[in-house]
PDB file of N, CA and C in Angstrom:
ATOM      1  N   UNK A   1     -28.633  25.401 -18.234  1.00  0.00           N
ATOM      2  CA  UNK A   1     -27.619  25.456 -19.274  1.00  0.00           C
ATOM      3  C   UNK A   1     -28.331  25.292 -20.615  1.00  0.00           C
ATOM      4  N   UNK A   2     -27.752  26.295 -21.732  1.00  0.00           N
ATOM      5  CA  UNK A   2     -29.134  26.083 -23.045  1.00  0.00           C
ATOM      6  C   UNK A   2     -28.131  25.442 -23.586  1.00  0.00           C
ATOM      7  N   UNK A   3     -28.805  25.268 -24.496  1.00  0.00           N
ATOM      8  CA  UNK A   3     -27.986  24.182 -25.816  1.00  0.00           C
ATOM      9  C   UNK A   3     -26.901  24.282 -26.146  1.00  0.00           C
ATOM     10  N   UNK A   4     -26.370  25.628 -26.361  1.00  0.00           N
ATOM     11  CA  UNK A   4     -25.321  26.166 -27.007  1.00  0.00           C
ATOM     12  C   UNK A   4     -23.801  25.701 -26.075  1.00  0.00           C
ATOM     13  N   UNK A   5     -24.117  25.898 -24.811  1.00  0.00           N
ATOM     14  CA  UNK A   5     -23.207  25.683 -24.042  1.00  0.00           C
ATOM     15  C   UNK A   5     -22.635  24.273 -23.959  1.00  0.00           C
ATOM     16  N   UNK A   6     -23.905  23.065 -24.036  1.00  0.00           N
ATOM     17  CA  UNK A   6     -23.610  21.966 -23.676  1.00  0.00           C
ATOM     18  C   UNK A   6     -22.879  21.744 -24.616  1.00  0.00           C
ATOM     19  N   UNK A   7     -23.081  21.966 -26.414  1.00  0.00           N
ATOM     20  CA  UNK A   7     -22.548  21.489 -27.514  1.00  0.00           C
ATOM     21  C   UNK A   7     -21.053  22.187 -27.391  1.00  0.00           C
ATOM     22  N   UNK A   8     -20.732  23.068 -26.743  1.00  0.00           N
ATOM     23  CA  UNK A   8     -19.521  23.667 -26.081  1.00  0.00           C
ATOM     24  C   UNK A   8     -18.812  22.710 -25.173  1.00  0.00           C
ATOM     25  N   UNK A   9     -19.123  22.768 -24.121  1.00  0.00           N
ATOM     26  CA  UNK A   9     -19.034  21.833 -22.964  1.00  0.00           C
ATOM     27  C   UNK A   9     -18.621  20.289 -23.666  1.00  0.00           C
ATOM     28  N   UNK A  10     -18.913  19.726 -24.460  1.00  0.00           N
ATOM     29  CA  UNK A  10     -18.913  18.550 -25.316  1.00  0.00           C
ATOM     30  C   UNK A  10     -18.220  18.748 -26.455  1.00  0.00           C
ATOM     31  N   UNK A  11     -17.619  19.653 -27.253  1.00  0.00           N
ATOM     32  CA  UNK A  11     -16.682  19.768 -28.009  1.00  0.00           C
ATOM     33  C   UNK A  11     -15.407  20.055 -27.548  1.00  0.00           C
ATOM     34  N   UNK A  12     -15.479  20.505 -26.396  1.00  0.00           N
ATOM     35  CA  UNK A  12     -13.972  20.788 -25.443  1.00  0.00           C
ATOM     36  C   UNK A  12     -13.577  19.578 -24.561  1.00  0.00           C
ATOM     37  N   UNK A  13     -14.622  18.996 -23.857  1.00  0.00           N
ATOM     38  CA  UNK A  13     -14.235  17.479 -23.803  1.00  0.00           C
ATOM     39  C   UNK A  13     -13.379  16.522 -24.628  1.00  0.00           C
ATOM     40  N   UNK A  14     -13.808  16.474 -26.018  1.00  0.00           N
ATOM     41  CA  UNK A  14     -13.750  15.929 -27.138  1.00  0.00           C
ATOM     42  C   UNK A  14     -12.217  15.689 -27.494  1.00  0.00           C
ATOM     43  N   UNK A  15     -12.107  17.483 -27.571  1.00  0.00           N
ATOM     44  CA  UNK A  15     -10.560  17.921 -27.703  1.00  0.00           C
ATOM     45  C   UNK A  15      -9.378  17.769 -26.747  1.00  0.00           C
ATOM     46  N   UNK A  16      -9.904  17.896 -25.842  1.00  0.00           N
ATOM     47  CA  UNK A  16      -9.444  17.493 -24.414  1.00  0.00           C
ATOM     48  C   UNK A  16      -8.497  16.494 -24.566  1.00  0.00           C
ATOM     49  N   UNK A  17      -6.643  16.251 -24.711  1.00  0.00           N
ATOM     50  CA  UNK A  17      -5.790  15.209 -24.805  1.00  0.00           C
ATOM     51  C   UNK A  17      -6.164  14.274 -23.581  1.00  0.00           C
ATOM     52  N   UNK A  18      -6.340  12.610 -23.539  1.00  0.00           N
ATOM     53  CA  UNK A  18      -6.567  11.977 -22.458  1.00  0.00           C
ATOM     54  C   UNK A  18      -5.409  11.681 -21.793  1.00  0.00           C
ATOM     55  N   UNK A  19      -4.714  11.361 -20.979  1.00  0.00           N
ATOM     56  CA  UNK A  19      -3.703  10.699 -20.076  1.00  0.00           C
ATOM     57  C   UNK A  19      -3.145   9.199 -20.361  1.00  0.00           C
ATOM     58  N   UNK A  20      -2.092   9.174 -21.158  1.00  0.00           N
ATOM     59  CA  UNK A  20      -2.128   7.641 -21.411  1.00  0.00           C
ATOM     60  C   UNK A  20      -1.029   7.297 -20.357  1.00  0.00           C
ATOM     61  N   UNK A  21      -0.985   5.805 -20.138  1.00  0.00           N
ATOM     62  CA  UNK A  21       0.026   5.291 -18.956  1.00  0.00           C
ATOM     63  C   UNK A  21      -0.416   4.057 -18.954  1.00  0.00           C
ATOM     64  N   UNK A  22      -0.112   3.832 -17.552  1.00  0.00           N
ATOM     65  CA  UNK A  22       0.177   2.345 -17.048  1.00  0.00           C
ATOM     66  C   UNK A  22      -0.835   2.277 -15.815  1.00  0.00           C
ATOM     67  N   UNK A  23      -1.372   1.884 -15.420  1.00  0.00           N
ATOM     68  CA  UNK A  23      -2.454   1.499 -14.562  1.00  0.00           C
ATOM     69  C   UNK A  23      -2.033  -0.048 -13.814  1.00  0.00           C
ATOM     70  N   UNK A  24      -2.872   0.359 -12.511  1.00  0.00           N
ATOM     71  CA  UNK A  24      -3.146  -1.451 -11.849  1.00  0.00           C
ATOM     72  C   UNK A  24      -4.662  -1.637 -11.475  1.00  0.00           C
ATOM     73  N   UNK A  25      -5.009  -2.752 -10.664  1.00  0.00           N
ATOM     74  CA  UNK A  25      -5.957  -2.899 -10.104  1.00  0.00           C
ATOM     75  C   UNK A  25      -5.096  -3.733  -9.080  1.00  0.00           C
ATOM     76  N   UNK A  26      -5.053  -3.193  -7.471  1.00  0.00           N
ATOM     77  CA  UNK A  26      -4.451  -3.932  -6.477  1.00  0.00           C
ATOM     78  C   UNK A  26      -5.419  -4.502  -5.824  1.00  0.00           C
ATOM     79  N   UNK A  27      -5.452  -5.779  -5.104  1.00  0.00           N
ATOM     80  CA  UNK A  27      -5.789  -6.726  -4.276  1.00  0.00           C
ATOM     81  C   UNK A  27      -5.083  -6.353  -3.018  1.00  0.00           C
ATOM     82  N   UNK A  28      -5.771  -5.326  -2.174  1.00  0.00           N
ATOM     83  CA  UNK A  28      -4.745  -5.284  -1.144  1.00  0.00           C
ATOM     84  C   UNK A  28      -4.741  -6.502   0.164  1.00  0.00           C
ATOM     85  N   UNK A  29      -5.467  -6.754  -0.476  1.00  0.00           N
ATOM     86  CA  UNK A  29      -5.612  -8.143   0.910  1.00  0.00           C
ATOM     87  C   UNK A  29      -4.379  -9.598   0.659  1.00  0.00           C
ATOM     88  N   UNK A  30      -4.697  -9.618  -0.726  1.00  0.00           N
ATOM     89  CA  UNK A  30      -3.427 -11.277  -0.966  1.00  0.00           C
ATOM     90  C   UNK A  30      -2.514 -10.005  -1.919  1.00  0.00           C
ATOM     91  N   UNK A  31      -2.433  -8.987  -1.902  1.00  0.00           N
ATOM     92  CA  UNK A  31      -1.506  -8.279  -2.380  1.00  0.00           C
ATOM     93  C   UNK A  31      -0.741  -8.231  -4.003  1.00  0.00           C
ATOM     94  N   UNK A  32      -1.752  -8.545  -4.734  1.00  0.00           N
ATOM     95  CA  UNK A  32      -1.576  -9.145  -6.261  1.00  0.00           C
ATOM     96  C   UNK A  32      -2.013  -7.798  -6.963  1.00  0.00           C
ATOM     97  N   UNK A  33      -1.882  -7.729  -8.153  1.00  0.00           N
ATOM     98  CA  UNK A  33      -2.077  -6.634  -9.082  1.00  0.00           C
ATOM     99  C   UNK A  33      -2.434  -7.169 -10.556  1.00  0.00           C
ATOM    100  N   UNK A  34      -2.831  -6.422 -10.929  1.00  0.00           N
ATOM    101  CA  UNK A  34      -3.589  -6.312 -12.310  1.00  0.00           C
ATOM    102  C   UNK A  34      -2.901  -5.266 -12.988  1.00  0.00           C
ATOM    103  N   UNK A  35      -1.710  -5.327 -14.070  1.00  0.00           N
ATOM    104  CA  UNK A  35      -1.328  -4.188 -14.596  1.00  0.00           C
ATOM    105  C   UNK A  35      -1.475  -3.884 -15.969  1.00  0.00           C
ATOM    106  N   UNK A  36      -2.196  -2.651 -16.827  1.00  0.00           N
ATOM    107  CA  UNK A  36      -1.894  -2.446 -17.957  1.00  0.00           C
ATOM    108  C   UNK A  36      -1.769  -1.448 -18.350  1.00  0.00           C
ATOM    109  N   UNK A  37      -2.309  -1.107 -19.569  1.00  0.00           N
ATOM    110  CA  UNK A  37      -1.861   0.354 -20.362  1.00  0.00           C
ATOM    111  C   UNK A  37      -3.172   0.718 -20.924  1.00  0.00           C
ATOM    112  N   UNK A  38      -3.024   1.881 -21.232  1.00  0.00           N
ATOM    113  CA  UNK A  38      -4.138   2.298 -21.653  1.00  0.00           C
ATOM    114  C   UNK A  38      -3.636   3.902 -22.412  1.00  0.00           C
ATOM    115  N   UNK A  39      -4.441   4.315 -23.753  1.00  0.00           N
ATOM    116  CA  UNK A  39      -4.158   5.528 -24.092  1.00  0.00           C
ATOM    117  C   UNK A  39      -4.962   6.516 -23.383  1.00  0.00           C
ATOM    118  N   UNK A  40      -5.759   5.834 -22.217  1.00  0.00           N
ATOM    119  CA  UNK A  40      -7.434   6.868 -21.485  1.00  0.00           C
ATOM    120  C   UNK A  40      -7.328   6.195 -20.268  1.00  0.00           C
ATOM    121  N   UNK A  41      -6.273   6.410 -19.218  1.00  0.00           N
ATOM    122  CA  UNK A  41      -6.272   5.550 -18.093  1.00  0.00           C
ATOM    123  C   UNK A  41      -7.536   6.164 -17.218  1.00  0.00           C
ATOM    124  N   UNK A  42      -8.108   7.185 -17.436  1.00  0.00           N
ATOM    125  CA  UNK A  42      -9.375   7.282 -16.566  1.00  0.00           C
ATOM    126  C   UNK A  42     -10.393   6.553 -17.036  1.00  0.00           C
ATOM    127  N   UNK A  43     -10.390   6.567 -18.368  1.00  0.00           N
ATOM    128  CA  UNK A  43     -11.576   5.858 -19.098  1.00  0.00           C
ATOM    129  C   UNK A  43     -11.183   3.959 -18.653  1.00  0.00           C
ATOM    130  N   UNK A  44      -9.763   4.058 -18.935  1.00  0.00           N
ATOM    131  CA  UNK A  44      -9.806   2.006 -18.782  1.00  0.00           C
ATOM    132  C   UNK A  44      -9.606   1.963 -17.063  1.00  0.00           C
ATOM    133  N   UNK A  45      -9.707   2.752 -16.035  1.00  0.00           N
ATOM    134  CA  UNK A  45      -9.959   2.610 -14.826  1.00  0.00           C
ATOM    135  C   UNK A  45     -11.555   2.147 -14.463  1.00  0.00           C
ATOM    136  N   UNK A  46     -11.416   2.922 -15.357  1.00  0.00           N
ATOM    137  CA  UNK A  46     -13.942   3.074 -15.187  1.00  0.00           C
ATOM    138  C   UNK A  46     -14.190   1.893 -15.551  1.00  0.00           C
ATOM    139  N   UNK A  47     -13.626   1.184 -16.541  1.00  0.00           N
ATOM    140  CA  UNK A  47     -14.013   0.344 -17.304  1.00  0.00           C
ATOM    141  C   UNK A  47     -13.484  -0.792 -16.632  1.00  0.00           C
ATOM    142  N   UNK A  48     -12.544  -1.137 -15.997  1.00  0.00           N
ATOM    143  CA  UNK A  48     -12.190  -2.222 -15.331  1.00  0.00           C
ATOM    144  C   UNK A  48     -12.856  -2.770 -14.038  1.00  0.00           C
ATOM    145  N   UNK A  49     -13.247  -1.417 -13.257  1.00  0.00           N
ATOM    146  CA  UNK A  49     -13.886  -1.188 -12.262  1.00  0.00           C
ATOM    147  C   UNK A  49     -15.580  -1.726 -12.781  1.00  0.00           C
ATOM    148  N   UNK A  50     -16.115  -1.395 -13.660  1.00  0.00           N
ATOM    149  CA  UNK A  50     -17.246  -1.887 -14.340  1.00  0.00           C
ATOM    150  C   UNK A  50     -17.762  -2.943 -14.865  1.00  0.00           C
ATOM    151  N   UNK A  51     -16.449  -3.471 -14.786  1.00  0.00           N
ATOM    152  CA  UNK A  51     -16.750  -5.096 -15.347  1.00  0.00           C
ATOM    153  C   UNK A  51     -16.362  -6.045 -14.618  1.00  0.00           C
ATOM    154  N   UNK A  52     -15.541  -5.456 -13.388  1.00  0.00           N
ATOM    155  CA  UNK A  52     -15.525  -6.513 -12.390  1.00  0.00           C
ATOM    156  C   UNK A  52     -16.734  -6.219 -11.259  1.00  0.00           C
ATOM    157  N   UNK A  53     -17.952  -5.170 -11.392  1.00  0.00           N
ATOM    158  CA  UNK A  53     -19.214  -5.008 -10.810  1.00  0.00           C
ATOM    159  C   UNK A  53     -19.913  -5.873 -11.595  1.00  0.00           C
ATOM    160  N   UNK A  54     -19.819  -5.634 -13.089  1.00  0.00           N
ATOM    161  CA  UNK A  54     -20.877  -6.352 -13.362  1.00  0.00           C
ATOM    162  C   UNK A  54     -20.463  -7.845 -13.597  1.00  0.00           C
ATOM    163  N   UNK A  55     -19.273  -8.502 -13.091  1.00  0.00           N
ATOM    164  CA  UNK A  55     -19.221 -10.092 -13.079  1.00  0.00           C
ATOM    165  C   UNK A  55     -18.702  -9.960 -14.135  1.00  0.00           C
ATOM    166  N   UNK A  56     -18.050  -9.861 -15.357  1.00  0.00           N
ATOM    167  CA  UNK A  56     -17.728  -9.798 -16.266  1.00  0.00           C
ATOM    168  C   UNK A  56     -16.061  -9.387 -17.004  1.00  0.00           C
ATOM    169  N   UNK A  57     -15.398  -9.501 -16.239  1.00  0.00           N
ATOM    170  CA  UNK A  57     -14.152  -9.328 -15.847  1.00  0.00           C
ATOM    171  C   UNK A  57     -13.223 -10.106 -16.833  1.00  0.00           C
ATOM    172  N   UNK A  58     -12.652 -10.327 -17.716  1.00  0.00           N
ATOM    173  CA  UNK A  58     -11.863 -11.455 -18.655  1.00  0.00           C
ATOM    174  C   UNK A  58     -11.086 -12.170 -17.962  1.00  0.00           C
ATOM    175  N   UNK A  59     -10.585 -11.015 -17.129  1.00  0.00           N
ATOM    176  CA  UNK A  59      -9.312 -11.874 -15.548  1.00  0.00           C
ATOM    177  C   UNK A  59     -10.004 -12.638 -14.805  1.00  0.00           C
ATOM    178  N   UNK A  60     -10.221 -14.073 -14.929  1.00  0.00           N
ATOM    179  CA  UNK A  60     -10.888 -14.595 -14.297  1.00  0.00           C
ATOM    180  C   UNK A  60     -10.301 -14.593 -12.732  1.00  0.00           C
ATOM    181  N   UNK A  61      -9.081 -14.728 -12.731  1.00  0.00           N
ATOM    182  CA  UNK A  61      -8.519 -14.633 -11.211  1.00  0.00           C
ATOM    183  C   UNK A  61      -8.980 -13.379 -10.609  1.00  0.00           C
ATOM    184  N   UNK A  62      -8.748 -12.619 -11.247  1.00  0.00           N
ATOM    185  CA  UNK A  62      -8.859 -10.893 -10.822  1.00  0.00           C
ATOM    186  C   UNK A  62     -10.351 -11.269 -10.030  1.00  0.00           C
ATOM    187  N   UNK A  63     -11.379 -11.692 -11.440  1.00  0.00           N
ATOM    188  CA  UNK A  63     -12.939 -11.731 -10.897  1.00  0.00           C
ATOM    189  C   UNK A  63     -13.547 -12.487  -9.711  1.00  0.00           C
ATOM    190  N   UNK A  64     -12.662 -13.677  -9.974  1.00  0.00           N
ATOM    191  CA  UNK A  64     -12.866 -14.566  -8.231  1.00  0.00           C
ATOM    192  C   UNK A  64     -12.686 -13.913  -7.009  1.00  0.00           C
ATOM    193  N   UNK A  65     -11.264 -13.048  -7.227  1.00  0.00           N
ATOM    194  CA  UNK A  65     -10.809 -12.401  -6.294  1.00  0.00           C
ATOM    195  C   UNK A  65     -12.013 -11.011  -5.406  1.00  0.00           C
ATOM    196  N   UNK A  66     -12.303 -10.697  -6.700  1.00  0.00           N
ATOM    197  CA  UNK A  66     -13.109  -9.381  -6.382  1.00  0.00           C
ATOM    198  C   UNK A  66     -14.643 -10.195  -5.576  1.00  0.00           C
ATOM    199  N   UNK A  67     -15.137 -10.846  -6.652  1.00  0.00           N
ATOM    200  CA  UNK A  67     -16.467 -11.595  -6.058  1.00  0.00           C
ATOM    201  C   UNK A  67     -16.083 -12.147  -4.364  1.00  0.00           C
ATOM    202  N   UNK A  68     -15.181 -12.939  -4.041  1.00  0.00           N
ATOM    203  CA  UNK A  68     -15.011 -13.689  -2.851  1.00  0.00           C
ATOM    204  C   UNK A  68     -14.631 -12.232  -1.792  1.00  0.00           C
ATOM    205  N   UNK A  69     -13.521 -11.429  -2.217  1.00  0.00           N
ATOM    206  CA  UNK A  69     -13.663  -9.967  -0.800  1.00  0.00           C
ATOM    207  C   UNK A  69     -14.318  -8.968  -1.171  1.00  0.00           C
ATOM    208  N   UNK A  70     -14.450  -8.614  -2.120  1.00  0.00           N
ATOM    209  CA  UNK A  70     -15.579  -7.913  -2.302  1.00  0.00           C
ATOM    210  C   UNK A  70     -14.685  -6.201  -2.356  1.00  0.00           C
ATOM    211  N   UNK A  71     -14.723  -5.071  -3.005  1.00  0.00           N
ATOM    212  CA  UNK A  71     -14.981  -3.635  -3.841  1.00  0.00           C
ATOM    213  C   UNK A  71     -13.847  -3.139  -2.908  1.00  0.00           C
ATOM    214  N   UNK A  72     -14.195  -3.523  -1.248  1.00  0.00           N
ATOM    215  CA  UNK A  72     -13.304  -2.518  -0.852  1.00  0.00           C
ATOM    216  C   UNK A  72     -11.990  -2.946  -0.480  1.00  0.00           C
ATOM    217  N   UNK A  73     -11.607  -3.989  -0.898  1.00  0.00           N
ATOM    218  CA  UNK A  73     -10.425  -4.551  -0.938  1.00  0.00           C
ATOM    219  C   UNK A  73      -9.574  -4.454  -2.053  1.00  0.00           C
ATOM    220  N   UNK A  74      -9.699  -3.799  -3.033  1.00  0.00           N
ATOM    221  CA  UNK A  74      -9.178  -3.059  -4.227  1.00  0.00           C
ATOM    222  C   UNK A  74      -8.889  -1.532  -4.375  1.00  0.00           C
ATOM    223  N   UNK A  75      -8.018  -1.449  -4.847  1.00  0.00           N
ATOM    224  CA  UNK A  75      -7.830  -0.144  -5.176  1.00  0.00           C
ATOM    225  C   UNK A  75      -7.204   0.069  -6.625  1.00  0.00           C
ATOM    226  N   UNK A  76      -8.004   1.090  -7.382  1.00  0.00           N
ATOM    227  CA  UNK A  76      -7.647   1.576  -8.750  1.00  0.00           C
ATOM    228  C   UNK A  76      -6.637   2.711  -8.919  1.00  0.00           C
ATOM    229  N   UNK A  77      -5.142   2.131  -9.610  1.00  0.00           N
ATOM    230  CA  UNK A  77      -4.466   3.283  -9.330  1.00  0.00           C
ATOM    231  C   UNK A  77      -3.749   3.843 -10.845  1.00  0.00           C
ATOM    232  N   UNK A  78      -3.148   4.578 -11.190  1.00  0.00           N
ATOM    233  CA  UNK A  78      -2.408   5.050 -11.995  1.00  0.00           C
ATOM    234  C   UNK A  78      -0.745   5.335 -11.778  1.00  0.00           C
ATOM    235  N   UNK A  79      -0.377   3.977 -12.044  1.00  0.00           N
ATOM    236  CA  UNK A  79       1.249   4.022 -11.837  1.00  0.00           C
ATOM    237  C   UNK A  79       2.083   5.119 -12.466  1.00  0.00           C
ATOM    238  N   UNK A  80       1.955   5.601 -13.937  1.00  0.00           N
ATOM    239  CA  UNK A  80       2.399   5.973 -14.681  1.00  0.00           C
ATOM    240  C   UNK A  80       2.006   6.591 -15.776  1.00  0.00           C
ATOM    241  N   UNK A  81       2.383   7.941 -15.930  1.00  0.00           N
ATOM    242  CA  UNK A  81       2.002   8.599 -17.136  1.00  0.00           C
ATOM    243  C   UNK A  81       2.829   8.958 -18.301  1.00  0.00           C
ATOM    244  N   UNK A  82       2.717   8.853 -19.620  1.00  0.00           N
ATOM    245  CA  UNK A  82       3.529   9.295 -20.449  1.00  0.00           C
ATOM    246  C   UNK A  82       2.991  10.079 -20.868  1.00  0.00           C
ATOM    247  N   UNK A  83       4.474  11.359 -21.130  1.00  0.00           N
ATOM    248  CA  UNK A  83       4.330  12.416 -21.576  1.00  0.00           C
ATOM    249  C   UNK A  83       3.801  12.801 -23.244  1.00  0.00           C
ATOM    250  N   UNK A  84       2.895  12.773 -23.519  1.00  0.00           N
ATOM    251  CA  UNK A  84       2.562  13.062 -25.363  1.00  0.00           C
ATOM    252  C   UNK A  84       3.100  14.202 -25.581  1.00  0.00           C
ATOM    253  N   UNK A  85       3.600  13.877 -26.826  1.00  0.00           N
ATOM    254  CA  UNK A  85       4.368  15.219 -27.660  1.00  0.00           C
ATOM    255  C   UNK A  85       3.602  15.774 -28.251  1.00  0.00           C
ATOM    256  N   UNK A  86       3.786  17.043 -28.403  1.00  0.00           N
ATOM    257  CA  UNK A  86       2.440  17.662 -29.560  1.00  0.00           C
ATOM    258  C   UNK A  86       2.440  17.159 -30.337  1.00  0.00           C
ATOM    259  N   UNK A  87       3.362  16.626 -31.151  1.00  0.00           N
ATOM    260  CA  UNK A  87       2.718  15.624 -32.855  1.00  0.00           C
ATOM    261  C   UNK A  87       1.488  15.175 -32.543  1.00  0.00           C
ATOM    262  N   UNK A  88       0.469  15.654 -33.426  1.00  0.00           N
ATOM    263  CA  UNK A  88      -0.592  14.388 -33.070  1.00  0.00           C
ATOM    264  C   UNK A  88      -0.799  13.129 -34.005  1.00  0.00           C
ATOM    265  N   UNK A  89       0.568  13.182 -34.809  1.00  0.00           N
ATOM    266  CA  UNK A  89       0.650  11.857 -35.157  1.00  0.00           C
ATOM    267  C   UNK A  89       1.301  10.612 -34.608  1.00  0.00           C
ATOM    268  N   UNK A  90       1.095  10.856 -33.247  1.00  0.00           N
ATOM    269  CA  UNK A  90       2.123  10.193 -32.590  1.00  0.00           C
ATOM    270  C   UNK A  90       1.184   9.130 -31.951  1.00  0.00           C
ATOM    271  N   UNK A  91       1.948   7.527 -32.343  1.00  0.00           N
ATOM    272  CA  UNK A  91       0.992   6.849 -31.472  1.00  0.00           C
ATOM    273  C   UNK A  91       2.003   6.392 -30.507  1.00  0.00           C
ATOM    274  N   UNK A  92       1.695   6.048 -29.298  1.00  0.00           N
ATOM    275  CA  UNK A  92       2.022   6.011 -28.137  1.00  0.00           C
ATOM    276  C   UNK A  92       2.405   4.365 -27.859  1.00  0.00           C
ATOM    277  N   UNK A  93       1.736   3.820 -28.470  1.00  0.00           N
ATOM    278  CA  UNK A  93       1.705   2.092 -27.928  1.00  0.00           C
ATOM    279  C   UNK A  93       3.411   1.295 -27.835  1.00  0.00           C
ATOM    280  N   UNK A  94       4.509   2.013 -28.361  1.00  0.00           N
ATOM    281  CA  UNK A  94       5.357   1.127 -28.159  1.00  0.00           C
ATOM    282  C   UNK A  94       6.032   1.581 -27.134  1.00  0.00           C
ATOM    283  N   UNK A  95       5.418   2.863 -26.618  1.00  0.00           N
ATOM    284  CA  UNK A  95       5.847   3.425 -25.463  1.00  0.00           C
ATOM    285  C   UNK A  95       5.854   2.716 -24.098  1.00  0.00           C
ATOM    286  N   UNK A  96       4.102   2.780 -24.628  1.00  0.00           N
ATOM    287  CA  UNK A  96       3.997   2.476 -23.617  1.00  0.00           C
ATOM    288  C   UNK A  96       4.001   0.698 -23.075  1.00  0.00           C
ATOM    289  N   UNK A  97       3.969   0.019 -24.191  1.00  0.00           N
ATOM    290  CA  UNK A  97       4.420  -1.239 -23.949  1.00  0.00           C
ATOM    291  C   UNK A  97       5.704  -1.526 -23.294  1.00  0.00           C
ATOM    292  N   UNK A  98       7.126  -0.464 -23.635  1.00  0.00           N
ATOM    293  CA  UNK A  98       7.931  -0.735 -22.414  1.00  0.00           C
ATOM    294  C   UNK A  98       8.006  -0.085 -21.065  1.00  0.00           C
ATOM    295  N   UNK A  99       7.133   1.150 -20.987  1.00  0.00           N
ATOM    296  CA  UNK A  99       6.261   1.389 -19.677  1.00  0.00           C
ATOM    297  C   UNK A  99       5.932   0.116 -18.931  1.00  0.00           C
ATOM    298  N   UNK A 100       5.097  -0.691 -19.687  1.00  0.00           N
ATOM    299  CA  UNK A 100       4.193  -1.854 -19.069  1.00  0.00           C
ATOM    300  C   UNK A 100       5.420  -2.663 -18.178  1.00  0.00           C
ATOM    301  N   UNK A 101       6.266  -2.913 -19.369  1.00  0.00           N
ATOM    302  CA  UNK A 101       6.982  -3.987 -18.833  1.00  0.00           C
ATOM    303  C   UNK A 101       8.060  -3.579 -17.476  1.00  0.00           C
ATOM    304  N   UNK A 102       8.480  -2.103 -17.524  1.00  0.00           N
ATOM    305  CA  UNK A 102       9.078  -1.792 -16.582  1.00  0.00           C
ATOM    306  C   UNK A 102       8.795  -2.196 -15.431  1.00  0.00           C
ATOM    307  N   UNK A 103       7.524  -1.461 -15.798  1.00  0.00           N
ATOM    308  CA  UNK A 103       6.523  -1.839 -14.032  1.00  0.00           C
ATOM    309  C   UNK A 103       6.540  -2.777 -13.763  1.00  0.00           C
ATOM    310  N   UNK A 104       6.530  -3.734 -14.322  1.00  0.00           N
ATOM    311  CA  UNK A 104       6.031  -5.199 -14.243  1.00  0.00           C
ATOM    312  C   UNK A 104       7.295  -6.460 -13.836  1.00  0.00           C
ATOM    313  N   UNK A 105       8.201  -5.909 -13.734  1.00  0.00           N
ATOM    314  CA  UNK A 105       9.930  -5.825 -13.719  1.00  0.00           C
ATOM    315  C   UNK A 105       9.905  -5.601 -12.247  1.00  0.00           C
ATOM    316  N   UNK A 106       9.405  -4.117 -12.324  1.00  0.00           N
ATOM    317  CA  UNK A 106      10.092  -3.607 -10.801  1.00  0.00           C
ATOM    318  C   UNK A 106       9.055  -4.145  -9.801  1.00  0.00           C
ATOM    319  N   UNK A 107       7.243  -4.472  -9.899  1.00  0.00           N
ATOM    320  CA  UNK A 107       6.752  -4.853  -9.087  1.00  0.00           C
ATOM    321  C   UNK A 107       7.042  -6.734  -8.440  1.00  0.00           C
ATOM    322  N   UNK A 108       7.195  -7.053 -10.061  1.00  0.00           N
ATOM    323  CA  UNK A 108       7.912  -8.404  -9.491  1.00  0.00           C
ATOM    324  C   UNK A 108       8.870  -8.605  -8.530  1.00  0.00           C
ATOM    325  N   UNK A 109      10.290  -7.870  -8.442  1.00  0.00           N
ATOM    326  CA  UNK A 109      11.484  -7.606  -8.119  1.00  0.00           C
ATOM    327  C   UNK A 109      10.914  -7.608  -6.772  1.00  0.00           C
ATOM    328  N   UNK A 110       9.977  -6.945  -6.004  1.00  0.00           N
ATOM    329  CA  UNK A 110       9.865  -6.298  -4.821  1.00  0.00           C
ATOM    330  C   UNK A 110       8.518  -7.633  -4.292  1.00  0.00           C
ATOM    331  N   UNK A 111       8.265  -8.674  -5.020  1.00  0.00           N
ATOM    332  CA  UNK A 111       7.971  -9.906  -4.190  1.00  0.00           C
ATOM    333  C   UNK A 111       6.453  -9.797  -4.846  1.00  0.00           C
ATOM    334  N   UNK A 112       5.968  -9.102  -5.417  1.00  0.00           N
ATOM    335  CA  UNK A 112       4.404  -9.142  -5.741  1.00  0.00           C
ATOM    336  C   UNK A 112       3.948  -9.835  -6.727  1.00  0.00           C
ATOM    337  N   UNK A 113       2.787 -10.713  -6.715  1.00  0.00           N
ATOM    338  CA  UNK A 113       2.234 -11.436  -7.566  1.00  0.00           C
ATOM    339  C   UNK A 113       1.242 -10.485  -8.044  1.00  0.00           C
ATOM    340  N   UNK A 114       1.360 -10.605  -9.556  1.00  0.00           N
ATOM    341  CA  UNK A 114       0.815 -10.029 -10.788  1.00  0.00           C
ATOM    342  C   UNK A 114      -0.068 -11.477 -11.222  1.00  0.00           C
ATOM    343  N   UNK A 115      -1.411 -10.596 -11.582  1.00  0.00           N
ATOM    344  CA  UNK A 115      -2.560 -11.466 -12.346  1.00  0.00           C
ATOM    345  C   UNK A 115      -1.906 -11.864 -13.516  1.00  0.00           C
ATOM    346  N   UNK A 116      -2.423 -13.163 -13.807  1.00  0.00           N
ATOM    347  CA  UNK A 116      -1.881 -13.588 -15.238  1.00  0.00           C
ATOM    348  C   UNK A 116      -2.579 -13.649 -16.316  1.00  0.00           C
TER     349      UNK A 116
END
C-alpha cells in the first residue's frame, strides 16, 4: 500500500461518524454489570477492556472482580445505540444520559447488581 492510499485510508476513518450509546461490562459469574455511555462505544469498549488488563481500572470492584476470575468471565457488550441526526452540531450527552439511566432502571428491575 503506497502512501497515498494510507493518508486515504486515514482520512476516511477520521470522517467516519462513531456509534454513540450505552455499553456494559458483565460479570457473568456473580452476574453484576458495569454500565455507561460513551460517544465511541467501540473505542470506550477497548478502553475498558484495557485497563482492567492492565490493573488499572477506576472501578475498583469491577477490578477485584476481573483480577480474582479472570478475562473470560466477562463479557463486553453494547446495550444501546443512539441514532445521530445529521446536524453535526448536535451533542448527544443529554441523550444519552437518559439512555444511561433507562438501562439502569430496567437492569435493576430484573434483580441485577450494577457496579457502583
Amino acid at each position: 500500500m503506497d502512501q497515498i492510499d494510507r493518508k486515504a485510508l486515514a482520512r476516511a476513518y477520521k470522517e467516519t461518524p462513531r456509534p454513540a450509546g450505552v455499553f456494559c461490562v458483565r460479570n457473568t459469574v456473580a452476574n453484576k454489570l458495569l454500565i455507561g455511555v460513551s460517544k465511541d462505544l467501540p473505542g470506550m469498549l477497548n478502553r475498558q477492556r484495557f485497563q482492567l488488563e492492565m490493573n488499572a481500572h477506576a472501578n475498583k470492584a469491577l477490578q477485584s472482580d476481573w483480577n480474582e476470575l479472570g478475562p473470560g468471565s466477562f463479557v463486553f457488550e453494547e446495550l444501546d445505540r443512539l441514532d445521530m441526526p445529521e446536524d453535526s452540531g448536535y451533542d448527544p450527552s443529554a441523550d444519552l444520559q437518559i439512555l444511561e439511566q433507562m438501562w439502569r432502571e430496567r437492569l435493576s428491575a430484573d434483580g441485577r447488581v450494577v457496579y457502583g
